[in-house]
PDB file of N, CA and C in Angstrom:
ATOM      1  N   UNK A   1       0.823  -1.197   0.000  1.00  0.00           N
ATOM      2  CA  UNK A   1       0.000   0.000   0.000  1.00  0.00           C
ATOM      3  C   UNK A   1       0.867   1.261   0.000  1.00  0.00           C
ATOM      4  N   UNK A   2       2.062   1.136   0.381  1.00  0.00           N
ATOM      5  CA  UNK A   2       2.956   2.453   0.673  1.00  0.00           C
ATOM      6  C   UNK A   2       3.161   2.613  -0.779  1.00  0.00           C
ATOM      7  N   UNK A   3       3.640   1.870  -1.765  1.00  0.00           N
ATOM      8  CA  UNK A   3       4.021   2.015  -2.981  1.00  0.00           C
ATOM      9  C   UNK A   3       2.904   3.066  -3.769  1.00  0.00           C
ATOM     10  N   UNK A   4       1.403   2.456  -3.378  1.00  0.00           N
ATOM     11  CA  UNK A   4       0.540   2.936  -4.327  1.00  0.00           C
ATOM     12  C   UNK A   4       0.410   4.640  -3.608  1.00  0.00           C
ATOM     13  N   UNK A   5       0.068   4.687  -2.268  1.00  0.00           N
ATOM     14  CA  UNK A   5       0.006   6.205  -1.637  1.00  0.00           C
ATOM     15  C   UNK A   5       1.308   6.893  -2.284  1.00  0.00           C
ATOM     16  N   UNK A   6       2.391   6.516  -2.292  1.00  0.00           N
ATOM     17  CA  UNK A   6       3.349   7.601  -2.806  1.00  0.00           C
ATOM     18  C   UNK A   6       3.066   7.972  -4.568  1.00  0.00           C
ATOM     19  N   UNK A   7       2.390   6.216  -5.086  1.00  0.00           N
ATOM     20  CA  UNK A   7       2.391   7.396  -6.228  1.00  0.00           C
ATOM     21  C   UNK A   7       0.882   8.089  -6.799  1.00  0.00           C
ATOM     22  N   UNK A   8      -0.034   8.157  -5.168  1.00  0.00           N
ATOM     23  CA  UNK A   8      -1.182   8.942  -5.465  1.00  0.00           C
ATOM     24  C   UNK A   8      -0.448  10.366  -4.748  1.00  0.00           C
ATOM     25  N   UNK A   9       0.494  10.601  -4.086  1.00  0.00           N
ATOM     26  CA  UNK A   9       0.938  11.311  -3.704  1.00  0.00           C
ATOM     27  C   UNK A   9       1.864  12.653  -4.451  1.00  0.00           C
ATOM     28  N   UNK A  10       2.589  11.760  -5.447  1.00  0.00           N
ATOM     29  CA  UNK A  10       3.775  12.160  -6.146  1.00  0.00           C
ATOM     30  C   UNK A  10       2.908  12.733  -7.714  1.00  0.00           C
ATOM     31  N   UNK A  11       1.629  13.063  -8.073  1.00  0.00           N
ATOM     32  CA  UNK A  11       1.378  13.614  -8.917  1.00  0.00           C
ATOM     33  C   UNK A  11       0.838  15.222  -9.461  1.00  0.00           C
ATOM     34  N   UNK A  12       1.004  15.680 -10.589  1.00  0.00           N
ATOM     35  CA  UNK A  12       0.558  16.884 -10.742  1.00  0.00           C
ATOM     36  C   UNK A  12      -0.995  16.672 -11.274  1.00  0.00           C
ATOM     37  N   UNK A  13      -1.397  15.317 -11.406  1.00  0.00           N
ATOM     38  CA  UNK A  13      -2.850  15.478 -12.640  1.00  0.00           C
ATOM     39  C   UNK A  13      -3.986  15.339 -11.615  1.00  0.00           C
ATOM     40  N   UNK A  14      -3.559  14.768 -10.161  1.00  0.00           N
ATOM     41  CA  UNK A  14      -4.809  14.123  -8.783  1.00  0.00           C
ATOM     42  C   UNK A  14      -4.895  15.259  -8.377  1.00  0.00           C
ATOM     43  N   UNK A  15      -6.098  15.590  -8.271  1.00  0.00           N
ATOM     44  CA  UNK A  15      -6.328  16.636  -7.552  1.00  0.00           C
ATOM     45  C   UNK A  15      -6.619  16.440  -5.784  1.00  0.00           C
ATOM     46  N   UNK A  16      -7.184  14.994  -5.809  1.00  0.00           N
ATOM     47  CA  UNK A  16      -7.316  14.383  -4.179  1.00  0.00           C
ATOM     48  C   UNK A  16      -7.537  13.108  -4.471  1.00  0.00           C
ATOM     49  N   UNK A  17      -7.307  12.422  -3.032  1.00  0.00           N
ATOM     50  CA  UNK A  17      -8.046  10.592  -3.329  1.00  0.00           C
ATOM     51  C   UNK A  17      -8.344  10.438  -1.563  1.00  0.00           C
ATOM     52  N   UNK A  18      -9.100   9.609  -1.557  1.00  0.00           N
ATOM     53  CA  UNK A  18     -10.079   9.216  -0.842  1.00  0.00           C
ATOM     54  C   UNK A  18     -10.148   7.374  -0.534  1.00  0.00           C
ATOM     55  N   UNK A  19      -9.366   7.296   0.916  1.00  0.00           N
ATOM     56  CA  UNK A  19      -9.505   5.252   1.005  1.00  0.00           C
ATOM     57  C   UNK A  19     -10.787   5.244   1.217  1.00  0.00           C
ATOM     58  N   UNK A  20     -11.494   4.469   0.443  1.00  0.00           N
ATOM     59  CA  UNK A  20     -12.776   4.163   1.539  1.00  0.00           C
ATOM     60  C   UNK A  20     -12.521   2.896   2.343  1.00  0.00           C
ATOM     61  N   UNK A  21     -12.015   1.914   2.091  1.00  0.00           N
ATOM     62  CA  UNK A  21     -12.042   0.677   2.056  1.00  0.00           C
ATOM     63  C   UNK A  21     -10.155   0.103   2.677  1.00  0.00           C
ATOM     64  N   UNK A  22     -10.274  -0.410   3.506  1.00  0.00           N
ATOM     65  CA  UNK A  22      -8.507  -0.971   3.628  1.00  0.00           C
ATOM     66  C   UNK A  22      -8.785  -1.643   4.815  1.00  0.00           C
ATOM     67  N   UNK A  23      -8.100  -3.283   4.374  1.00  0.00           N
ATOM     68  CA  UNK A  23      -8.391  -3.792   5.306  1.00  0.00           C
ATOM     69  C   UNK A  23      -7.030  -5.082   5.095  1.00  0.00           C
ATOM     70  N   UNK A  24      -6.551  -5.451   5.761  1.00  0.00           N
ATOM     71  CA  UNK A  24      -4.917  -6.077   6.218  1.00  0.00           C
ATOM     72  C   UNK A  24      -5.453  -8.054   6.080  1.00  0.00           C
ATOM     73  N   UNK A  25      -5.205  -8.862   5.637  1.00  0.00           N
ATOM     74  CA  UNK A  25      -5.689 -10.097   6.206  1.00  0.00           C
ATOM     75  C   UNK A  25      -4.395 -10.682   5.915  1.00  0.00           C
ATOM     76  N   UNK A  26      -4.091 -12.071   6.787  1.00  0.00           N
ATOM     77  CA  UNK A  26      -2.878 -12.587   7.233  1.00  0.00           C
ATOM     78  C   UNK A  26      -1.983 -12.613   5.782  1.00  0.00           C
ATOM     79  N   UNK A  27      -2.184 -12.847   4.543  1.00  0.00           N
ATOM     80  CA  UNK A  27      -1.438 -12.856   3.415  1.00  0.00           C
ATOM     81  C   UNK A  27      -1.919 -12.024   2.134  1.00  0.00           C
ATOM     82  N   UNK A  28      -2.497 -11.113   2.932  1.00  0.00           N
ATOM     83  CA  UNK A  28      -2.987 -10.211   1.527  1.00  0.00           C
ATOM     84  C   UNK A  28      -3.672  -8.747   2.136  1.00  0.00           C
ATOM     85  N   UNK A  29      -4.565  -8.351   1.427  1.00  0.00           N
ATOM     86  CA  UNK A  29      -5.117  -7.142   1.189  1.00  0.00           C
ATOM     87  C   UNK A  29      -6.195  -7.023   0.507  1.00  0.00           C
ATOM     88  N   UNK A  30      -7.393  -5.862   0.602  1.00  0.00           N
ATOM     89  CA  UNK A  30      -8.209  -5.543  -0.234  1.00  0.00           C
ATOM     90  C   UNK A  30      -8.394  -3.796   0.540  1.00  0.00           C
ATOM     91  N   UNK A  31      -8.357  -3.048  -0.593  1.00  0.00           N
ATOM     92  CA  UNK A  31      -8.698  -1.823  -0.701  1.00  0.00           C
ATOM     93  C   UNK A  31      -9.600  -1.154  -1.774  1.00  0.00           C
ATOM     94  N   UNK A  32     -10.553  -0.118  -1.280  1.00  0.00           N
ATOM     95  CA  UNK A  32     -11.271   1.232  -2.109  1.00  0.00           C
ATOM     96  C   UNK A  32     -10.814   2.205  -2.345  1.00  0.00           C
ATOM     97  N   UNK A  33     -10.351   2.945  -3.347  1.00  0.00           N
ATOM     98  CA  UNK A  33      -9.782   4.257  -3.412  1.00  0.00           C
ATOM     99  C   UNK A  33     -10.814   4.938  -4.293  1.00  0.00           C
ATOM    100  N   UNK A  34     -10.827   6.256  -4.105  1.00  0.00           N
ATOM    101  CA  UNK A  34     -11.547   7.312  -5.487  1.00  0.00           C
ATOM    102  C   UNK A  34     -10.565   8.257  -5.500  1.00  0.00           C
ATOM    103  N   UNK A  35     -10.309   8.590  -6.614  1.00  0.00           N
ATOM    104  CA  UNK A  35      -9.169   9.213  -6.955  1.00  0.00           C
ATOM    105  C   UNK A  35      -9.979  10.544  -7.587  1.00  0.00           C
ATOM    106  N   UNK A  36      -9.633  11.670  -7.528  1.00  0.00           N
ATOM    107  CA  UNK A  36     -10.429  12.630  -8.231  1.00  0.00           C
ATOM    108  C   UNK A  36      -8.943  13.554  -9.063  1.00  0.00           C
ATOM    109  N   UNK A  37      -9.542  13.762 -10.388  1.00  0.00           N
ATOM    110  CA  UNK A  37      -8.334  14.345 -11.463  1.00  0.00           C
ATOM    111  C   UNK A  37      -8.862  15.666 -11.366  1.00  0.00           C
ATOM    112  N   UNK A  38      -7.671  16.403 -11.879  1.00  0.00           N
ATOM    113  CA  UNK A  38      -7.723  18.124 -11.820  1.00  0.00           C
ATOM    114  C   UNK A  38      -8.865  18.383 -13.071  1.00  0.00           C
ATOM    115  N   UNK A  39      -9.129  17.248 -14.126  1.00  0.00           N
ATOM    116  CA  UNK A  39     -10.193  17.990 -15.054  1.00  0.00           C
ATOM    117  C   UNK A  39     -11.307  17.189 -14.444  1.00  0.00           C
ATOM    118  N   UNK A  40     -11.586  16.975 -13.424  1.00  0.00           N
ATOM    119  CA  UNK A  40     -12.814  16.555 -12.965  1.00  0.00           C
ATOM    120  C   UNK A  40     -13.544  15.037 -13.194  1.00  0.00           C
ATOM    121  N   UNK A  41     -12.583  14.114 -13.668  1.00  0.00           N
ATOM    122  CA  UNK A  41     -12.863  12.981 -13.663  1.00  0.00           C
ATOM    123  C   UNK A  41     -12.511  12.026 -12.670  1.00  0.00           C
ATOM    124  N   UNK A  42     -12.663  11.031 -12.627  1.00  0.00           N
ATOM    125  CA  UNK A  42     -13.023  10.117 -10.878  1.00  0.00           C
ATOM    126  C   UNK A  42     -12.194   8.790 -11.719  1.00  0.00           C
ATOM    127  N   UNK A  43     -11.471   8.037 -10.836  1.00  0.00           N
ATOM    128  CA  UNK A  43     -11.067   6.957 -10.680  1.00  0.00           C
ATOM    129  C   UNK A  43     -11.140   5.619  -9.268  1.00  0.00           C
ATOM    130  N   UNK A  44     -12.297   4.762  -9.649  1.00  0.00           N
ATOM    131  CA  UNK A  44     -12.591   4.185  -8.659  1.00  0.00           C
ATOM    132  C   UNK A  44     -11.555   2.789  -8.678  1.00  0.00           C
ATOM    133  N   UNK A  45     -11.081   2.757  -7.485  1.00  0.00           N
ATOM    134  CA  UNK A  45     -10.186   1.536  -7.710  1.00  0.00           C
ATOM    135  C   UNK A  45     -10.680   0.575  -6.215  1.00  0.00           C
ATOM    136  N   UNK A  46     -10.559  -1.054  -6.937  1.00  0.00           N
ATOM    137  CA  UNK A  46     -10.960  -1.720  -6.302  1.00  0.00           C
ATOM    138  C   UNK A  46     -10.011  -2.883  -6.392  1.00  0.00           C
ATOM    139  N   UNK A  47      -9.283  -3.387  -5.310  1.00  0.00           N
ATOM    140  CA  UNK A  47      -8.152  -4.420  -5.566  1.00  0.00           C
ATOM    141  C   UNK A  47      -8.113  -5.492  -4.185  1.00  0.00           C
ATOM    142  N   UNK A  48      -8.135  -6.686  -4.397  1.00  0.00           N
ATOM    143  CA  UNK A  48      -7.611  -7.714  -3.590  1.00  0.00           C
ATOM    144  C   UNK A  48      -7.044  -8.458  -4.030  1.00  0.00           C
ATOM    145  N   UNK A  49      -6.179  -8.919  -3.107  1.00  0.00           N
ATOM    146  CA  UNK A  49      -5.163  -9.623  -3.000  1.00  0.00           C
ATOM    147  C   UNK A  49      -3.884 -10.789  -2.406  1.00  0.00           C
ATOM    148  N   UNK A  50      -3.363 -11.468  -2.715  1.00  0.00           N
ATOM    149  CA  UNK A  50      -3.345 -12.422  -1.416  1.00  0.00           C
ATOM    150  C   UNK A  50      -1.985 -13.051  -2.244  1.00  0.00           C
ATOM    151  N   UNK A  51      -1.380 -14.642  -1.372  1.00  0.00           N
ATOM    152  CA  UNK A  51      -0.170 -15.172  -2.035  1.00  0.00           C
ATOM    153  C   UNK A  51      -0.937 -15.917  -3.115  1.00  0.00           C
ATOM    154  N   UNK A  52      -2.222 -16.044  -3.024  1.00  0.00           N
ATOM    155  CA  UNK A  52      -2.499 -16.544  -4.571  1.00  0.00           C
ATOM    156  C   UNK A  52      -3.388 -15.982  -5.660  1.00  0.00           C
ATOM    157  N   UNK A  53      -3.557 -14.840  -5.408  1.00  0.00           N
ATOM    158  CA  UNK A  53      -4.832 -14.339  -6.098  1.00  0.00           C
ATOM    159  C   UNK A  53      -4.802 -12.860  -6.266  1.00  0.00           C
ATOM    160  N   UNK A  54      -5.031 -12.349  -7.110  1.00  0.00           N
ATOM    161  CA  UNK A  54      -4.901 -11.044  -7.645  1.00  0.00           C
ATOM    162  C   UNK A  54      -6.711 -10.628  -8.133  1.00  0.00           C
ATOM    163  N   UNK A  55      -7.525  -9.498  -7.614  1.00  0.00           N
ATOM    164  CA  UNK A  55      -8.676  -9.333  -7.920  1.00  0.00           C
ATOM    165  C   UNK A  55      -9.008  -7.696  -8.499  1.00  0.00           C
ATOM    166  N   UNK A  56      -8.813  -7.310  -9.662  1.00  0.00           N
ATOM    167  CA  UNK A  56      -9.028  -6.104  -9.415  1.00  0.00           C
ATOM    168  C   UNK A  56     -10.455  -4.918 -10.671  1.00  0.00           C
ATOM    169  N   UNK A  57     -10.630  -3.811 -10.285  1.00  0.00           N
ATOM    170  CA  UNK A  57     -11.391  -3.280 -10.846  1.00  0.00           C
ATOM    171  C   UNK A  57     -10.951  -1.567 -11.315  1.00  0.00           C
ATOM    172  N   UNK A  58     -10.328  -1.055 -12.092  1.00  0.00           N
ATOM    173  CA  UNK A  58     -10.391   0.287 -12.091  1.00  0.00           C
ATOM    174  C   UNK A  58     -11.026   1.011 -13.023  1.00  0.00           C
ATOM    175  N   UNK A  59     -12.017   2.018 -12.311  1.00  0.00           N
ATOM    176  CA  UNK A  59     -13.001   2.224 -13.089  1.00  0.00           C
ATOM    177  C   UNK A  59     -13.126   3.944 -13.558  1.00  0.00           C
ATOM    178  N   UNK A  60     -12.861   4.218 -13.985  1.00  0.00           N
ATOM    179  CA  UNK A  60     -12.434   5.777 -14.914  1.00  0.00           C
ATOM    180  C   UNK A  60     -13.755   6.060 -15.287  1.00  0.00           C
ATOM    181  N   UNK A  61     -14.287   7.603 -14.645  1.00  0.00           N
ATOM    182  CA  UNK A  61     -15.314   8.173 -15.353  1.00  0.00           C
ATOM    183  C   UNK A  61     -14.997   9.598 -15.162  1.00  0.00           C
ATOM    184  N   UNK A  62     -15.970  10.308 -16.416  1.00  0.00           N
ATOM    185  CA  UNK A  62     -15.663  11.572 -16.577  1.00  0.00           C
ATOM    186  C   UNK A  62     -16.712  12.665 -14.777  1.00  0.00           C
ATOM    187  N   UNK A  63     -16.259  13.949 -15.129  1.00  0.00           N
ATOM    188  CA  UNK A  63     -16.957  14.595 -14.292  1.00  0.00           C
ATOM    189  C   UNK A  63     -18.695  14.633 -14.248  1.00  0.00           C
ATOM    190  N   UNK A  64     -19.285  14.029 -15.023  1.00  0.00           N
ATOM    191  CA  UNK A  64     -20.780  13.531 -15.470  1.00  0.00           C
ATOM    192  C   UNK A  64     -20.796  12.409 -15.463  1.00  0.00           C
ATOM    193  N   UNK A  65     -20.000  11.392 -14.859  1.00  0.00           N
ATOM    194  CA  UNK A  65     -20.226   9.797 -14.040  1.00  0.00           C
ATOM    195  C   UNK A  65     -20.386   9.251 -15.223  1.00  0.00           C
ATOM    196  N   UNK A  66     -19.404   9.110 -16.508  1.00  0.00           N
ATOM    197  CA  UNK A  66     -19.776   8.717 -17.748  1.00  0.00           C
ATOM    198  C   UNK A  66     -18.474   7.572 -17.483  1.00  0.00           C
ATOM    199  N   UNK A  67     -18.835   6.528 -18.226  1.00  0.00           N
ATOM    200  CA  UNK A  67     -17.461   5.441 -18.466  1.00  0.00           C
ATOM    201  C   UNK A  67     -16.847   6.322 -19.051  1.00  0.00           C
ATOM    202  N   UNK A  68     -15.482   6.241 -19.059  1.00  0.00           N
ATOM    203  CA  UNK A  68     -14.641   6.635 -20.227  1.00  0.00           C
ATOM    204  C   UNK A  68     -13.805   4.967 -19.739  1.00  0.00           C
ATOM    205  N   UNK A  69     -12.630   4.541 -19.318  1.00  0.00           N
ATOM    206  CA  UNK A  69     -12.537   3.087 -19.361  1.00  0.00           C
ATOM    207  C   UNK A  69     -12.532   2.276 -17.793  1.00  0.00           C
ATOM    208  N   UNK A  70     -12.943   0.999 -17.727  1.00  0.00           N
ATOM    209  CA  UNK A  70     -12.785   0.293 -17.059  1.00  0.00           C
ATOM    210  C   UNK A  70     -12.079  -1.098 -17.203  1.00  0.00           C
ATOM    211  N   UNK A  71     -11.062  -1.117 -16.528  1.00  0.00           N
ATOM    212  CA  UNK A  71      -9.956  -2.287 -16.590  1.00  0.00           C
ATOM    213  C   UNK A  71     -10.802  -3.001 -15.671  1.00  0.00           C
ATOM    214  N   UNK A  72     -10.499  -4.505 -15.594  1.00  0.00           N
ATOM    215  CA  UNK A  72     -10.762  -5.349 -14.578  1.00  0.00           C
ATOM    216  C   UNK A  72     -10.055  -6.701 -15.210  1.00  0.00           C
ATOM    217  N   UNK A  73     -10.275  -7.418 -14.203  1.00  0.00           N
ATOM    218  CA  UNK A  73      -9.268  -9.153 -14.562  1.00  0.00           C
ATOM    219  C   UNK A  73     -10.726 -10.189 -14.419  1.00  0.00           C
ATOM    220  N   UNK A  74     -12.077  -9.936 -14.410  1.00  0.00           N
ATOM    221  CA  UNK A  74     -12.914 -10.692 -14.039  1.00  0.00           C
ATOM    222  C   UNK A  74     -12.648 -11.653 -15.248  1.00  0.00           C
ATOM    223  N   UNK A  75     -12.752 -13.110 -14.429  1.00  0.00           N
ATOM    224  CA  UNK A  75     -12.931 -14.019 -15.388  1.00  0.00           C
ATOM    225  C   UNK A  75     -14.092 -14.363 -16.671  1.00  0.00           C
ATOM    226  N   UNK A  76     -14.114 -13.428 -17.249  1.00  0.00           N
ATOM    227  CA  UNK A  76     -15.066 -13.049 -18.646  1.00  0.00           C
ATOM    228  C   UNK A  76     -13.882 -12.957 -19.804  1.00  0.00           C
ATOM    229  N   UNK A  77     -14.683 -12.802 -21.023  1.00  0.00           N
ATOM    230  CA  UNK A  77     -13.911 -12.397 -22.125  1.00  0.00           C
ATOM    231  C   UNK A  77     -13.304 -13.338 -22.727  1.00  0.00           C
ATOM    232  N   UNK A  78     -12.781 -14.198 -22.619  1.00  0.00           N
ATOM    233  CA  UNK A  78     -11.671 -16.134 -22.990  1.00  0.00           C
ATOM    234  C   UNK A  78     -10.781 -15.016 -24.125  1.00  0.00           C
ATOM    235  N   UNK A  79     -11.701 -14.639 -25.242  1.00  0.00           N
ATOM    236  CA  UNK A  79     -11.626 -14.429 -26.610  1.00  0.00           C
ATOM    237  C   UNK A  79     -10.213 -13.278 -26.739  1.00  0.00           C
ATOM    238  N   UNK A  80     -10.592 -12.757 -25.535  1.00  0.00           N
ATOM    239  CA  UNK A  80      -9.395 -11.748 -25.444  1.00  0.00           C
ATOM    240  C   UNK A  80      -8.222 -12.000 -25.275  1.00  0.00           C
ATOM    241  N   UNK A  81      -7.232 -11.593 -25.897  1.00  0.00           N
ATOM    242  CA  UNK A  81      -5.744 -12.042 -26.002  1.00  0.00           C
ATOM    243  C   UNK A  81      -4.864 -12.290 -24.501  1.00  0.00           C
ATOM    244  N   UNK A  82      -5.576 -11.358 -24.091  1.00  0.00           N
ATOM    245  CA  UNK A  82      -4.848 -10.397 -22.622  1.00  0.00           C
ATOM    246  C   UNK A  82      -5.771 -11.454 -21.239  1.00  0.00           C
ATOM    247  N   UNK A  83      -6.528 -12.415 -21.959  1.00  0.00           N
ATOM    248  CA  UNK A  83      -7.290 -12.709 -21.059  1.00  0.00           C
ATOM    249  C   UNK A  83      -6.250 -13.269 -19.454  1.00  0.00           C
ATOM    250  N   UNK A  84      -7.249 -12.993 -18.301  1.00  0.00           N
ATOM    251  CA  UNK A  84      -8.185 -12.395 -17.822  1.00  0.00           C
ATOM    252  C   UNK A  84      -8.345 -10.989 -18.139  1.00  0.00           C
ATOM    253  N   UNK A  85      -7.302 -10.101 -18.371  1.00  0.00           N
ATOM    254  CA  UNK A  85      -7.114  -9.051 -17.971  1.00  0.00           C
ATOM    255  C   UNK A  85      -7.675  -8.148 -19.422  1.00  0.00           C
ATOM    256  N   UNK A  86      -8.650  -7.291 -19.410  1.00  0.00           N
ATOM    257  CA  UNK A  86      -9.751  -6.956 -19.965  1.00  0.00           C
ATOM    258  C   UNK A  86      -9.922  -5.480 -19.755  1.00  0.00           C
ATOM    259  N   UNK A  87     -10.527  -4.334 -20.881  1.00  0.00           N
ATOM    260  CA  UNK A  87     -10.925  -3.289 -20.824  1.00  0.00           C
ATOM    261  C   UNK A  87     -12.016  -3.108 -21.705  1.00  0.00           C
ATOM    262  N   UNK A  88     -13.051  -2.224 -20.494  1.00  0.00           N
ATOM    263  CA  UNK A  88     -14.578  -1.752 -21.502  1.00  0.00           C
ATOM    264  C   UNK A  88     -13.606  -0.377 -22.249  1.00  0.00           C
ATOM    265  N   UNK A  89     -14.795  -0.042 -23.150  1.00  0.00           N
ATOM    266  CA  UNK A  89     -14.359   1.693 -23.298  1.00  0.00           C
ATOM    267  C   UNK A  89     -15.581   1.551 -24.448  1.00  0.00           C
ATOM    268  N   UNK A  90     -16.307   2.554 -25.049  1.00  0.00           N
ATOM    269  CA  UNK A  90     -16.932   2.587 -25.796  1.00  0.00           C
ATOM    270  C   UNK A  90     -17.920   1.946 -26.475  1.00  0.00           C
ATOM    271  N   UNK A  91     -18.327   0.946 -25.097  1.00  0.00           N
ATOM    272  CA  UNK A  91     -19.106   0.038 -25.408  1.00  0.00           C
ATOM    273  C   UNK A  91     -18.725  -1.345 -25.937  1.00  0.00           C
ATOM    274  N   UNK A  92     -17.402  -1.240 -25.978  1.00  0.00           N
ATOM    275  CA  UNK A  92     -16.615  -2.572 -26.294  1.00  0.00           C
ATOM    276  C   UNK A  92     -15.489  -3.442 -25.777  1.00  0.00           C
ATOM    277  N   UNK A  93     -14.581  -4.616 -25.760  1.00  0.00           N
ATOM    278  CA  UNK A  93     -14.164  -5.007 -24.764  1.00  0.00           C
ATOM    279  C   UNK A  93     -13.117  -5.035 -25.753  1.00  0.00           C
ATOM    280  N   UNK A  94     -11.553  -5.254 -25.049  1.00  0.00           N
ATOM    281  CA  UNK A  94     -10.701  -5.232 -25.377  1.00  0.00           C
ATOM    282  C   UNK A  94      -9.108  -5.697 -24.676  1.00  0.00           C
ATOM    283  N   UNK A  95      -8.649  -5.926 -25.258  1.00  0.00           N
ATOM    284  CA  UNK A  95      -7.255  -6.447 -24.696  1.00  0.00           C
ATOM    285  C   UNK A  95      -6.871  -4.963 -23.734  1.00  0.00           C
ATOM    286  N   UNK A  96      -5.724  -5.617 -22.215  1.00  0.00           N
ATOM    287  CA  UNK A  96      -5.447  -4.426 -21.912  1.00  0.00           C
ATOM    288  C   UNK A  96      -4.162  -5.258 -21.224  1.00  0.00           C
ATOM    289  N   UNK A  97      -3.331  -3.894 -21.708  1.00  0.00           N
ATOM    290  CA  UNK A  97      -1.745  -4.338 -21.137  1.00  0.00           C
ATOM    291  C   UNK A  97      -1.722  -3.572 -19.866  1.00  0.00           C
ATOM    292  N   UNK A  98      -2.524  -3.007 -19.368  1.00  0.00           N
ATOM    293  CA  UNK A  98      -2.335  -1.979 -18.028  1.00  0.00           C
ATOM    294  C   UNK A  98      -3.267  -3.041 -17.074  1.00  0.00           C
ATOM    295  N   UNK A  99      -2.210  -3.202 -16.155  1.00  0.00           N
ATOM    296  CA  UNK A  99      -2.928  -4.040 -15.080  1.00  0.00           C
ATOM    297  C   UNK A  99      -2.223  -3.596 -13.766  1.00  0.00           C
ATOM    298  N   UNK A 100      -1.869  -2.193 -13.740  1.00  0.00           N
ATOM    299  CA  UNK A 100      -1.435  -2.249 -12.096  1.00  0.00           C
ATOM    300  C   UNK A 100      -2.150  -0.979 -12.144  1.00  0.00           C
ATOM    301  N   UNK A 101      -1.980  -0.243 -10.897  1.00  0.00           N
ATOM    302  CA  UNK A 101      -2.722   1.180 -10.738  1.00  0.00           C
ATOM    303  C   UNK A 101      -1.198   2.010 -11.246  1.00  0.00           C
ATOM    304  N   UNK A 102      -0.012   1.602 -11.182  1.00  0.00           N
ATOM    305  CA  UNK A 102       0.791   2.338 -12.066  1.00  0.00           C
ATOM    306  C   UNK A 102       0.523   2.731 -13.319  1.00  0.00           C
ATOM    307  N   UNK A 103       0.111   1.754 -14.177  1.00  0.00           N
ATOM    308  CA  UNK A 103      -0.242   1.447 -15.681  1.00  0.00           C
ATOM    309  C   UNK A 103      -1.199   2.206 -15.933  1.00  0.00           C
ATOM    310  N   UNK A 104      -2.471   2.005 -14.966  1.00  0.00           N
ATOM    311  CA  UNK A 104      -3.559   2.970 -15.212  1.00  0.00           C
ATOM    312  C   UNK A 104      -3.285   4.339 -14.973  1.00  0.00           C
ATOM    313  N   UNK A 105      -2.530   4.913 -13.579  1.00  0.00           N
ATOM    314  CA  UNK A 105      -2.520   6.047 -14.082  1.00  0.00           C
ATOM    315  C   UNK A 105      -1.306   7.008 -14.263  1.00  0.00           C
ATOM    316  N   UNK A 106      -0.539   6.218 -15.473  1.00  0.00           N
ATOM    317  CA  UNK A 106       0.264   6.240 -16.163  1.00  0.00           C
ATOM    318  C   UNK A 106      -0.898   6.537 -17.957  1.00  0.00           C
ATOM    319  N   UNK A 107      -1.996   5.547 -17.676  1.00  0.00           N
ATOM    320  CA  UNK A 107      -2.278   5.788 -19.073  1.00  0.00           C
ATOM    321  C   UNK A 107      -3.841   7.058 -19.103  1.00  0.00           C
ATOM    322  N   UNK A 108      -3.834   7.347 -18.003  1.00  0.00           N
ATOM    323  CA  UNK A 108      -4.784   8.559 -17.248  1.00  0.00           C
ATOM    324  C   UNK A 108      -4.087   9.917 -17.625  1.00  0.00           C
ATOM    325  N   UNK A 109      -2.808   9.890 -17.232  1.00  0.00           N
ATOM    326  CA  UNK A 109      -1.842  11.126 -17.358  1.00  0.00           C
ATOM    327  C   UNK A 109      -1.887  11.906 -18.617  1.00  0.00           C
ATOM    328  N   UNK A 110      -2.255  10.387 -19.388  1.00  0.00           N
ATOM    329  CA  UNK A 110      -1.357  10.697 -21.258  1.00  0.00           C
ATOM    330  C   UNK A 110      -2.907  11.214 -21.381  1.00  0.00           C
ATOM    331  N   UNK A 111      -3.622  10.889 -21.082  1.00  0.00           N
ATOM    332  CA  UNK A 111      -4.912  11.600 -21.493  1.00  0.00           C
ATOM    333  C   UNK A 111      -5.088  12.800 -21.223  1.00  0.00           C
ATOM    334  N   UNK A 112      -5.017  13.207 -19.720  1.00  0.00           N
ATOM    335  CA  UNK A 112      -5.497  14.586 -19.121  1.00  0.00           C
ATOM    336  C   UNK A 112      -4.876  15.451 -19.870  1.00  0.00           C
ATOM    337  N   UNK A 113      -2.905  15.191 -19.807  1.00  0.00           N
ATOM    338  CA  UNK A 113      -2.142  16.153 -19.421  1.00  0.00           C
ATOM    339  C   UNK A 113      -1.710  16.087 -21.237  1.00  0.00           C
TER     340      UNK A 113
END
């Protein structure tokens, strides 16, 4: 968790973020974050985790609660290259090479900024 706070910490594009959710279990983790961007869009992140299992959801919408994209690893999709690991955007599903909250908002940045 220290990794991810420094780099909600270390940016010019967050305008604030918000844990809702954090909770410690003997070999893992699960946390809520909302991330809010300087042009007014929201990033909901949802992640658990453990020595065997990786669960996650990040969900990008504009300042009018609109999708713009949502990553997740839910076991859906087969067809997808990237499978589990999966992105909506435009009403369609798609391969996604961004699977950490680095990646995402790494690929958040290239948008705003």
């Amino acid at each position: 968790m220290k990794e991810i706070l420094e780099l909600l910490n270390n940016t010019d594009f967050i305008k604030n973020y918000r844990i809702d959710e954090y909770k410690e279990f003997k070999e893992g983790l699960f946390f809520k974050i909302i991330v809010s961007f300087v042009d007014g869009s929201e990033l909901f992140i949802r992640e658990y985790s453990d020595a065997d299992e990786r669960n996650y959801s990040y969900h990008w919408q504009d300042k009018h609660a609109n999708l713009i994209v949502r990553w997740d690893n839910s076991p859906y999709h087969k067809e997808i290259d990237t499978y589990p690991h999966h992105k909506h955007a435009n009403e369609h599903v798609s391969s996604s090479y961004e699977i950490t909250i680095k990646d995402i908002l790494t690929f958040i940045r290239k948008k705003i900024t």
